[in-house]
C-alpha atoms as a PDB file:
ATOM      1  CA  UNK A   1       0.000   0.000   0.000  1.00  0.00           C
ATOM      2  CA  UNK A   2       0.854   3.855  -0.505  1.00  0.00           C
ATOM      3  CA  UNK A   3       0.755   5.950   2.488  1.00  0.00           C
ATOM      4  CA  UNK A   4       0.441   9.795   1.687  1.00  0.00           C
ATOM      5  CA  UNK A   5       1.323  11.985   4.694  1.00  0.00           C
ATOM      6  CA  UNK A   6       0.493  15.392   4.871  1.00  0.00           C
ATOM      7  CA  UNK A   7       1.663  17.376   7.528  1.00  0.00           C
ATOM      8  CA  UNK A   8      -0.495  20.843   7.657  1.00  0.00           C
ATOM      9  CA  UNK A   9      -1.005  23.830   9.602  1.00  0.00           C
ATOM     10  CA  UNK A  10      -3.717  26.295   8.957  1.00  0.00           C
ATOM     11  CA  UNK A  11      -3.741  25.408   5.643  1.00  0.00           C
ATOM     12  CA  UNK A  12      -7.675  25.824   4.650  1.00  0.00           C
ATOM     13  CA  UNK A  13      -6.804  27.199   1.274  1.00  0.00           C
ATOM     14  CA  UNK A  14      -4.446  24.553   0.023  1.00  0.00           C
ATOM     15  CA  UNK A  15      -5.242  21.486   1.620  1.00  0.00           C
ATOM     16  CA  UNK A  16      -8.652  20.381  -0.674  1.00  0.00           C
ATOM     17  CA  UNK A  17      -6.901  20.250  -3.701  1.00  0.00           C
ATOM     18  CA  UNK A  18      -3.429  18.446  -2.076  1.00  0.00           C
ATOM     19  CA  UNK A  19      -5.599  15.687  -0.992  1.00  0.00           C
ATOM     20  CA  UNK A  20      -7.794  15.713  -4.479  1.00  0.00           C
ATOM     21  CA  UNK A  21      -4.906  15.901  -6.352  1.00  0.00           C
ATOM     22  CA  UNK A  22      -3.085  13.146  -4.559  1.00  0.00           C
ATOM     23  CA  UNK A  23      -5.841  10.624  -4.740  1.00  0.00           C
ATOM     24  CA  UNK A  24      -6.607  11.327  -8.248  1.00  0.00           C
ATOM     25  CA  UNK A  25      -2.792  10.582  -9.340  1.00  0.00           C
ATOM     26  CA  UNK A  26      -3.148   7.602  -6.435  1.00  0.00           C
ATOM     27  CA  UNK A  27      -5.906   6.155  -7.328  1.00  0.00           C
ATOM     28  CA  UNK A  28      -5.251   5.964 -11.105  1.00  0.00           C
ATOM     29  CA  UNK A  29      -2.093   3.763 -10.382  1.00  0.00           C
ATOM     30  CA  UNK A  30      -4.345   1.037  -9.214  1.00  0.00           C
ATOM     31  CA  UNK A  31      -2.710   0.455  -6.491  1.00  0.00           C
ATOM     32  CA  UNK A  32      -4.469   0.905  -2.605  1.00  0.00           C
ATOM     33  CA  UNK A  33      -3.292   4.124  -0.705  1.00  0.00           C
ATOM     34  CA  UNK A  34      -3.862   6.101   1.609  1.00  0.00           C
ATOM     35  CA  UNK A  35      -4.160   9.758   2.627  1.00  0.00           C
ATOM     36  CA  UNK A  36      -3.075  10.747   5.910  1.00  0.00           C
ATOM     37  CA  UNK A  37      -3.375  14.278   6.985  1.00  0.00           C
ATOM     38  CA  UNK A  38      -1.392  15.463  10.011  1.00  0.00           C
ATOM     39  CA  UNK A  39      -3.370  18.709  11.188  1.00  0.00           C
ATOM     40  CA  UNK A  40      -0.552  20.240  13.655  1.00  0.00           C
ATOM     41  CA  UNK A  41      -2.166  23.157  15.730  1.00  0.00           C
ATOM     42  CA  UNK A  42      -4.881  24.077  13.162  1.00  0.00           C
ATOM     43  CA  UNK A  43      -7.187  26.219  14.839  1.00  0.00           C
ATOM     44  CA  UNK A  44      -9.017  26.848  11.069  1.00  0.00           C
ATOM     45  CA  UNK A  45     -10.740  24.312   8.921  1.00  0.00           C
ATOM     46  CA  UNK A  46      -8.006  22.773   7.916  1.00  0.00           C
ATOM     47  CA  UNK A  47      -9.058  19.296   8.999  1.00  0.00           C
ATOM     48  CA  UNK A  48     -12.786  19.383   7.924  1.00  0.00           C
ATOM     49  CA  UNK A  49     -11.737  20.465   4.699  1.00  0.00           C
ATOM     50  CA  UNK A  50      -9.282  17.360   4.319  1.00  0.00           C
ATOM     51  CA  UNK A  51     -11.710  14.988   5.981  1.00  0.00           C
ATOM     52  CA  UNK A  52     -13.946  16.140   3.168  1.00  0.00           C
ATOM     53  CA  UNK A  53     -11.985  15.191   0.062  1.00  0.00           C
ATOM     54  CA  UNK A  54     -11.481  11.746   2.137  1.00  0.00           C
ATOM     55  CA  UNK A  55      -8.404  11.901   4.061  1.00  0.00           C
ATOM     56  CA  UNK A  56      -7.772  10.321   7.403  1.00  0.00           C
ATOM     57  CA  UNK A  57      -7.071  13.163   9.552  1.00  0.00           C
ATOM     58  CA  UNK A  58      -4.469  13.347  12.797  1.00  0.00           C
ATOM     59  CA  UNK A  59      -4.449  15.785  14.970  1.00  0.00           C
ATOM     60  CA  UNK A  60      -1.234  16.664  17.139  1.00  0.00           C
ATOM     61  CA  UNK A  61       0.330  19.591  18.793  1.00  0.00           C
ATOM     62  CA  UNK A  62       3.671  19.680  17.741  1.00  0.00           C
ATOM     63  CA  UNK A  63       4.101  23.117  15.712  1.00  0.00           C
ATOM     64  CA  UNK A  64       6.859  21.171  14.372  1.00  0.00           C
ATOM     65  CA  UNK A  65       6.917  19.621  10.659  1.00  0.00           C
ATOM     66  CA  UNK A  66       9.502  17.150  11.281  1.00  0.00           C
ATOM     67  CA  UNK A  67       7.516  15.528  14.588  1.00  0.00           C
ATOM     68  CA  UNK A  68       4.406  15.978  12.630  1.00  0.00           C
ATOM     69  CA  UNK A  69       5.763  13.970   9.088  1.00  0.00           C
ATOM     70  CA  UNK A  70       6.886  11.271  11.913  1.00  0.00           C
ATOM     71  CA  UNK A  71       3.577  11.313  13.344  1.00  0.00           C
ATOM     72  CA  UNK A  72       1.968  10.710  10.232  1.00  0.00           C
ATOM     73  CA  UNK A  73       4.605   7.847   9.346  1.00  0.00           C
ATOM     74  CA  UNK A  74       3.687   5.820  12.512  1.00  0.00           C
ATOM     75  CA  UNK A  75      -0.122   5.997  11.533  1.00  0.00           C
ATOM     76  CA  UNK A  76       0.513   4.880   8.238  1.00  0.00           C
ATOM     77  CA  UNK A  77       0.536   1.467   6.761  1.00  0.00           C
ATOM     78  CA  UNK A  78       1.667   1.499   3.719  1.00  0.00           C
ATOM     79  CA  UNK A  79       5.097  -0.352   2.896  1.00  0.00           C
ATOM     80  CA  UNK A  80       6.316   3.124   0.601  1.00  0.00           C
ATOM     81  CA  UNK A  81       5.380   6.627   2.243  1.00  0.00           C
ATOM     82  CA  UNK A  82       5.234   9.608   0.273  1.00  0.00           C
ATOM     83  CA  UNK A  83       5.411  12.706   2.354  1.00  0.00           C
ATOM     84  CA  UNK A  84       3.244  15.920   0.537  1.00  0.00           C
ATOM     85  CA  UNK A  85       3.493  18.990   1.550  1.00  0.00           C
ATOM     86  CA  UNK A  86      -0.353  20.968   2.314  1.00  0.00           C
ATOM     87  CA  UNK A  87       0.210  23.544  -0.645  1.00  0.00           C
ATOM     88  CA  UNK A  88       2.011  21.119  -3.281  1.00  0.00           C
ATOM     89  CA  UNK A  89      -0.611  19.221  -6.298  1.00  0.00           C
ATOM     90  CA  UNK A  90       0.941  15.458  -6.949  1.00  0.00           C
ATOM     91  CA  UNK A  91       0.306  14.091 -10.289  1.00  0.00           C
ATOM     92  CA  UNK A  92      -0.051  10.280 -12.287  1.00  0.00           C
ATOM     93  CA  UNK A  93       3.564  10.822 -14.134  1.00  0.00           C
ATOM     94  CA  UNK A  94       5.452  11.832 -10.933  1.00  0.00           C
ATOM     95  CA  UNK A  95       3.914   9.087  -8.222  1.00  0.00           C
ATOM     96  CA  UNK A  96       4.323   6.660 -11.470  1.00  0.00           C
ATOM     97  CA  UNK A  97       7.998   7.518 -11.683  1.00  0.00           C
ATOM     98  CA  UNK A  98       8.759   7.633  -8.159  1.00  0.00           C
ATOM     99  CA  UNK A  99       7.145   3.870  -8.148  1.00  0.00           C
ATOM    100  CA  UNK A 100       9.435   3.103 -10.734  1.00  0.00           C
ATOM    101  CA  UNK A 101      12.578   4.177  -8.844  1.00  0.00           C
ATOM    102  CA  UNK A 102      11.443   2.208  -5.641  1.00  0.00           C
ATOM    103  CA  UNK A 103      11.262  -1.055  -8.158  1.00  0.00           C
ATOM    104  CA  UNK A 104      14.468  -0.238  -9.597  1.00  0.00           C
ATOM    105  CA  UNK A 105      16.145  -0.490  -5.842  1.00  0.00           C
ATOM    106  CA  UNK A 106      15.909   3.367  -4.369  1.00  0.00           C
ATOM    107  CA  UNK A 107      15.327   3.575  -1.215  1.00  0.00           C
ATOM    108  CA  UNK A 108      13.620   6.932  -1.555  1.00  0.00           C
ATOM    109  CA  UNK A 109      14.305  10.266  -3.413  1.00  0.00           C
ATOM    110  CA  UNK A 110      11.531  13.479  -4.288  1.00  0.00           C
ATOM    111  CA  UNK A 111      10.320  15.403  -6.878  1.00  0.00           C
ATOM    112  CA  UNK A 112      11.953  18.954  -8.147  1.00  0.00           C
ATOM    113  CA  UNK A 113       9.014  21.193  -7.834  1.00  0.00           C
ATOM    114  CA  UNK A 114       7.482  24.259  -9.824  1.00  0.00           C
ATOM    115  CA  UNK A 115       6.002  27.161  -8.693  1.00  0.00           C
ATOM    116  CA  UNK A 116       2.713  28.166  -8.981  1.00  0.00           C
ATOM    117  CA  UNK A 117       1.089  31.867  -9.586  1.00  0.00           C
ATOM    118  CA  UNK A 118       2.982  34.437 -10.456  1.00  0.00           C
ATOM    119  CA  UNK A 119       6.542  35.120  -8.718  1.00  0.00           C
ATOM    120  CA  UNK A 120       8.994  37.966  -8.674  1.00  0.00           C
ATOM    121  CA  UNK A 121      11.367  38.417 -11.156  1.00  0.00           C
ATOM    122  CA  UNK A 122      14.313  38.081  -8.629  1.00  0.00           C
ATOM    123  CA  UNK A 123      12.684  34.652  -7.968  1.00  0.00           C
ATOM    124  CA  UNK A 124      12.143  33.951 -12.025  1.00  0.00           C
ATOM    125  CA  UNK A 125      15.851  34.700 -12.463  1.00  0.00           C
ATOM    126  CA  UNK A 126      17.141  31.635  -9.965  1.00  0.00           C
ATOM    127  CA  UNK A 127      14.910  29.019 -10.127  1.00  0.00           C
ATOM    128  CA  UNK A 128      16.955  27.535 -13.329  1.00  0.00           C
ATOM    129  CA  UNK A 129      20.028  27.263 -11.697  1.00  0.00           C
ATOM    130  CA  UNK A 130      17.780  26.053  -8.451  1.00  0.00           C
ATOM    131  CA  UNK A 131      16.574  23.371 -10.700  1.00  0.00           C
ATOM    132  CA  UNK A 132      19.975  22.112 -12.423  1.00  0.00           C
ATOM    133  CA  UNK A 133      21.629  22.252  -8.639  1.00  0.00           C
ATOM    134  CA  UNK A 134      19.231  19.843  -7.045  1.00  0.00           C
ATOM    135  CA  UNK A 135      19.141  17.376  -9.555  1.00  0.00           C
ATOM    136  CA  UNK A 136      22.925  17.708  -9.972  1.00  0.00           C
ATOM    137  CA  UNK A 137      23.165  17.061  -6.131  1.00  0.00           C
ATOM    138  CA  UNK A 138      19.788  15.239  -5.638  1.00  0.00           C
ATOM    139  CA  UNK A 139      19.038  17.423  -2.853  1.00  0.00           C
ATOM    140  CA  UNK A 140      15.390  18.315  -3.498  1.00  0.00           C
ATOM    141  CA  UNK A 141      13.136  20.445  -1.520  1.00  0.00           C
ATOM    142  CA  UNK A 142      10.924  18.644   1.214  1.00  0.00           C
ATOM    143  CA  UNK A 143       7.321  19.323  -0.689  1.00  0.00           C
ATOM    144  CA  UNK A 144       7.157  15.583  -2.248  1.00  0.00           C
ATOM    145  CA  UNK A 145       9.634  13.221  -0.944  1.00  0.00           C
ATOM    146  CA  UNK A 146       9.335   9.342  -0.705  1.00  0.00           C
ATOM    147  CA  UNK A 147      10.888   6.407   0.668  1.00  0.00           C
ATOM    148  CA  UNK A 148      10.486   2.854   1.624  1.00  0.00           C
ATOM    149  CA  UNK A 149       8.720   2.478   4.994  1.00  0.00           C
ATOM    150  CA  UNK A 150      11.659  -0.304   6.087  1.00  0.00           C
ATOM    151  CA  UNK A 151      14.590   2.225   5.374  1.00  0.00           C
ATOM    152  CA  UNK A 152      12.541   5.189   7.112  1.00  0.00           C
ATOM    153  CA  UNK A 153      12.265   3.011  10.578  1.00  0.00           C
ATOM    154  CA  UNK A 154      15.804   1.939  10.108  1.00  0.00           C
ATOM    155  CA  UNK A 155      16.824   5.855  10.849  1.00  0.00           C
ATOM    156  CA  UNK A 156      14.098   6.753  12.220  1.00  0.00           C
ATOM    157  CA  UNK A 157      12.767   8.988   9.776  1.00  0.00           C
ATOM    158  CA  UNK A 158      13.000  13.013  10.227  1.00  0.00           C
ATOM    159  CA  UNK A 159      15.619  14.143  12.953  1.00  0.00           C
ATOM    160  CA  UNK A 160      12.764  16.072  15.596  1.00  0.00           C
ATOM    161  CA  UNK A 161      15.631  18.612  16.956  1.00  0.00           C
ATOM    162  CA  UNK A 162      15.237  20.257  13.014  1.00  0.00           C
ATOM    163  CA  UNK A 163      12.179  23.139  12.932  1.00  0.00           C
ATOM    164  CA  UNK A 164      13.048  23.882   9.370  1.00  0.00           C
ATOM    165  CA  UNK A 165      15.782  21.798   6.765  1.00  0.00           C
ATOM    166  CA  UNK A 166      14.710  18.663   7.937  1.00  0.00           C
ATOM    167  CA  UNK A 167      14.266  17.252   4.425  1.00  0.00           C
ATOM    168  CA  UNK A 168      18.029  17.605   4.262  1.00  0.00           C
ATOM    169  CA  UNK A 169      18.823  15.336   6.872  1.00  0.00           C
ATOM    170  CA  UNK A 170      16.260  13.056   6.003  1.00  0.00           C
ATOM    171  CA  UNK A 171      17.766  13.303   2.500  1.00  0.00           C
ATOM    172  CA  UNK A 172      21.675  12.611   3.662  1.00  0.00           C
ATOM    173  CA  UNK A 173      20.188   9.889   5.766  1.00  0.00           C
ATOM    174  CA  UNK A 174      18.142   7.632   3.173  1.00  0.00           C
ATOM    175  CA  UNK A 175      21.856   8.139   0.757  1.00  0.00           C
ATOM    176  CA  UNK A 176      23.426   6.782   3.398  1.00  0.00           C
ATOM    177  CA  UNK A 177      21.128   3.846   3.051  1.00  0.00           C
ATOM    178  CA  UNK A 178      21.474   2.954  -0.894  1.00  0.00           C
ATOM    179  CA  UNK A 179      20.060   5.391  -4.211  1.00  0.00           C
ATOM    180  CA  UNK A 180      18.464   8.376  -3.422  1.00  0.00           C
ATOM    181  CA  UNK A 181      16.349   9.111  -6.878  1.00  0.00           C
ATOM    182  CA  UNK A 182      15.318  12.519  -8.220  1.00  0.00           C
ATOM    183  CA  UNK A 183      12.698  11.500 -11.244  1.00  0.00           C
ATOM    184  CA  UNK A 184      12.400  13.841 -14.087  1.00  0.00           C
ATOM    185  CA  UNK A 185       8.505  14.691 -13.527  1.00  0.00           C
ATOM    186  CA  UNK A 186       8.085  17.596 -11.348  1.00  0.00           C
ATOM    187  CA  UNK A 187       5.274  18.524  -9.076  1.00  0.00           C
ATOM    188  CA  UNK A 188       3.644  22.209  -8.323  1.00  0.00           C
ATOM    189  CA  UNK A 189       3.941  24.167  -5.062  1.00  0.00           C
ATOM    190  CA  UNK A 190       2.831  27.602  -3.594  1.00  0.00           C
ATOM    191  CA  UNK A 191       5.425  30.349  -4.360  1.00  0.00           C
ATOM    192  CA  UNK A 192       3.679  32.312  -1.474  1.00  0.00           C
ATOM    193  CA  UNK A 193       6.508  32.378   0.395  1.00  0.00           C
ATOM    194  CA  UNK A 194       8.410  33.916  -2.709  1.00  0.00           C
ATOM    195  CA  UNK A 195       5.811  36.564  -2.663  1.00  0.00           C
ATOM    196  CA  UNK A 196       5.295  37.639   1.034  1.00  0.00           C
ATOM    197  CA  UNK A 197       9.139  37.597   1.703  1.00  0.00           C
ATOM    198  CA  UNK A 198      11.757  39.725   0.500  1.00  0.00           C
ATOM    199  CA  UNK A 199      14.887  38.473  -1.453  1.00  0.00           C
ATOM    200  CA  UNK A 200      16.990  39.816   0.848  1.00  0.00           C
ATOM    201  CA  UNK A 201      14.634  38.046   4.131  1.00  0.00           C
ATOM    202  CA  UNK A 202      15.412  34.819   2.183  1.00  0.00           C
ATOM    203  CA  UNK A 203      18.772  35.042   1.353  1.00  0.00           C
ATOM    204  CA  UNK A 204      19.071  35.919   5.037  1.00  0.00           C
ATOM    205  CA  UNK A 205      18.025  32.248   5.904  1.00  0.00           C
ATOM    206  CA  UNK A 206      20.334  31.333   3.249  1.00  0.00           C
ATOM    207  CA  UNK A 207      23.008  32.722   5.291  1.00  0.00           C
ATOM    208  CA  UNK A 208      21.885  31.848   8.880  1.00  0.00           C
ATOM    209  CA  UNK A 209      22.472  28.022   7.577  1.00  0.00           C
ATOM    210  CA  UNK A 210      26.222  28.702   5.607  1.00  0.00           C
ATOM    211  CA  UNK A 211      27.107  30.733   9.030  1.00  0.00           C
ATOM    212  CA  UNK A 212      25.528  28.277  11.307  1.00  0.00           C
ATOM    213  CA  UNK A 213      24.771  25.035   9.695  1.00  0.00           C
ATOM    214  CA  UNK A 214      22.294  22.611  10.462  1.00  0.00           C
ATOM    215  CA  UNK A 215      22.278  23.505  13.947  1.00  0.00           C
ATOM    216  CA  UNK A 216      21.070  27.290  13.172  1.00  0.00           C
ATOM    217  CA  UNK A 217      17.643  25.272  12.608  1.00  0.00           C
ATOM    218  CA  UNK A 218      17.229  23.514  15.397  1.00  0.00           C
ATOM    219  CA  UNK A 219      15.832  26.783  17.267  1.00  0.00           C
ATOM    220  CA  UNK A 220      12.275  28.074  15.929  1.00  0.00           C
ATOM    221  CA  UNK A 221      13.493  31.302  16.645  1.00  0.00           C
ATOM    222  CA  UNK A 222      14.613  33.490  13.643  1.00  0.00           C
ATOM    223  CA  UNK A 223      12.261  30.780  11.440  1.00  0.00           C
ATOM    224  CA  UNK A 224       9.329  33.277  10.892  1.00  0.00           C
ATOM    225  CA  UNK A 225       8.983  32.499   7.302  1.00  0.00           C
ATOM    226  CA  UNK A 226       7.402  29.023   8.314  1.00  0.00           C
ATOM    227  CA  UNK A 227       6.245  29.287  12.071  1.00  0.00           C
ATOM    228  CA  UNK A 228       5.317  33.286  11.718  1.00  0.00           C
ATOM    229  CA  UNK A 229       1.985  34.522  11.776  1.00  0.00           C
ATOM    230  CA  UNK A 230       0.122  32.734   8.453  1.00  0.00           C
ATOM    231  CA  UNK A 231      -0.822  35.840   6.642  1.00  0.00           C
ATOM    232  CA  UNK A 232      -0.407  34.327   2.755  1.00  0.00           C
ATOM    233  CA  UNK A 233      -2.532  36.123   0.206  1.00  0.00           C
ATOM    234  CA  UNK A 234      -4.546  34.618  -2.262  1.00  0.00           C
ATOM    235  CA  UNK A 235      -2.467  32.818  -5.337  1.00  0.00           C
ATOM    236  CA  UNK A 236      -2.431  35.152  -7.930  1.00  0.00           C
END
């Protein structure tokens, strides 16, 4: 079985369409799945909405993404997990191809990702050379990742002390393991965050990990961009 876990906070907007999308592009593999939504701290509709389109829902009170992915991993059943972020739409070619790569012998890998609505030109100008870096280095973003459930619970899945990066430990950790795979289909995710921060407020976090390292996330402090106030506009 395919376990879909989808850790979400306030995420009303975004989280029909995740779960529609995913069970479309699920469903039309034939094989049986499942959609698990982790609601972490949602004081909105968030889990009404998902219960809706048919996910199980699982409510926790972690305000932390890598405790809630793990939460949804030990409710799941499935044998491969697929972890989906709330604002990113899955489709048949990319859960296909990631299927493929498990049956080929990786033990995980994830899905480059575009952005959706309209995004600033700063933004426009370094996504190419975002793209050709993380499939050069397989190290995707953390919107669609997958893995087999045996590898996940030999590490123990996503290292808890990590409030943000904790797809890049999870990453360096299923390598470790055998083939990490980065398939060619891509998925779609919210640019919001593209829109409601500045270059510079990004390329700030950029810095606070080359000055710090992986330990400069392991504090929710100075992380506003994803435990701040939620105050995304509308997609354009």
């Amino acid at each position: 079985m395919l376990s879909f876990i989808v850790p979400a906070h306030n995420e009303e907007e975004h989280v029909g369409p995740t779960v529609a999308s995913i069970a479309a592009a699920a469903r039309a593999t034939g094989e049986a799945f499942e959609v698990i939504v982790v609601a972490d701290c949602c004081t909105d509709r968030t889990s009404e909405i998902a219960a809706a389109h048919g996910a199980r829902v699982i409510a926790v009170q972690h305000r932390q993404i890598a405790a809630t992915r793990n939460a949804g991993a030990r409710a799941a059943g499935g044998d491969v997990l697929f972890f989906v972020d709330a604002d990113t739409l899955s489709n048949l070619t990319a859960v296909t191809a990631c299927l493929r790569e498990i049956r080929r012998g990786a033990v995980g890998g994830g899905c480059v990702f575009e952005l959706d609505g309209i995004l600033p030109l700063w933004a426009r100008l370094l996504y190419p050379a975002a793209v050709v870096s993380a499939r050069f280095l397989k190290l995707v973003g953390g919107c669609f990742l997958f893995c087999r459930r045996d590898v996940f619970e030999a590490f123990g899945g996503f290292d808890p002390r990590f409030f943000a990066a904790e797809e890049v430990a999870f990453i360096n950790a299923l390598k470790a393991r055998g083939r990490f795979a980065v398939p060619g289909p891509t998925v779609v995710t919210s640019g919001r965050k593209l829109r409601d921060f500045s270059m510079w407020h990004i390329l700030g976090i950029a810095w606070k990990w080359a000055v710090g390292g992986p330990t400069a996330f392991q504090r929710r402090e100075g992380l506003d961009i994803w435990y701040g106030e939620r105050t995304y506009k509308k997609t354009p």
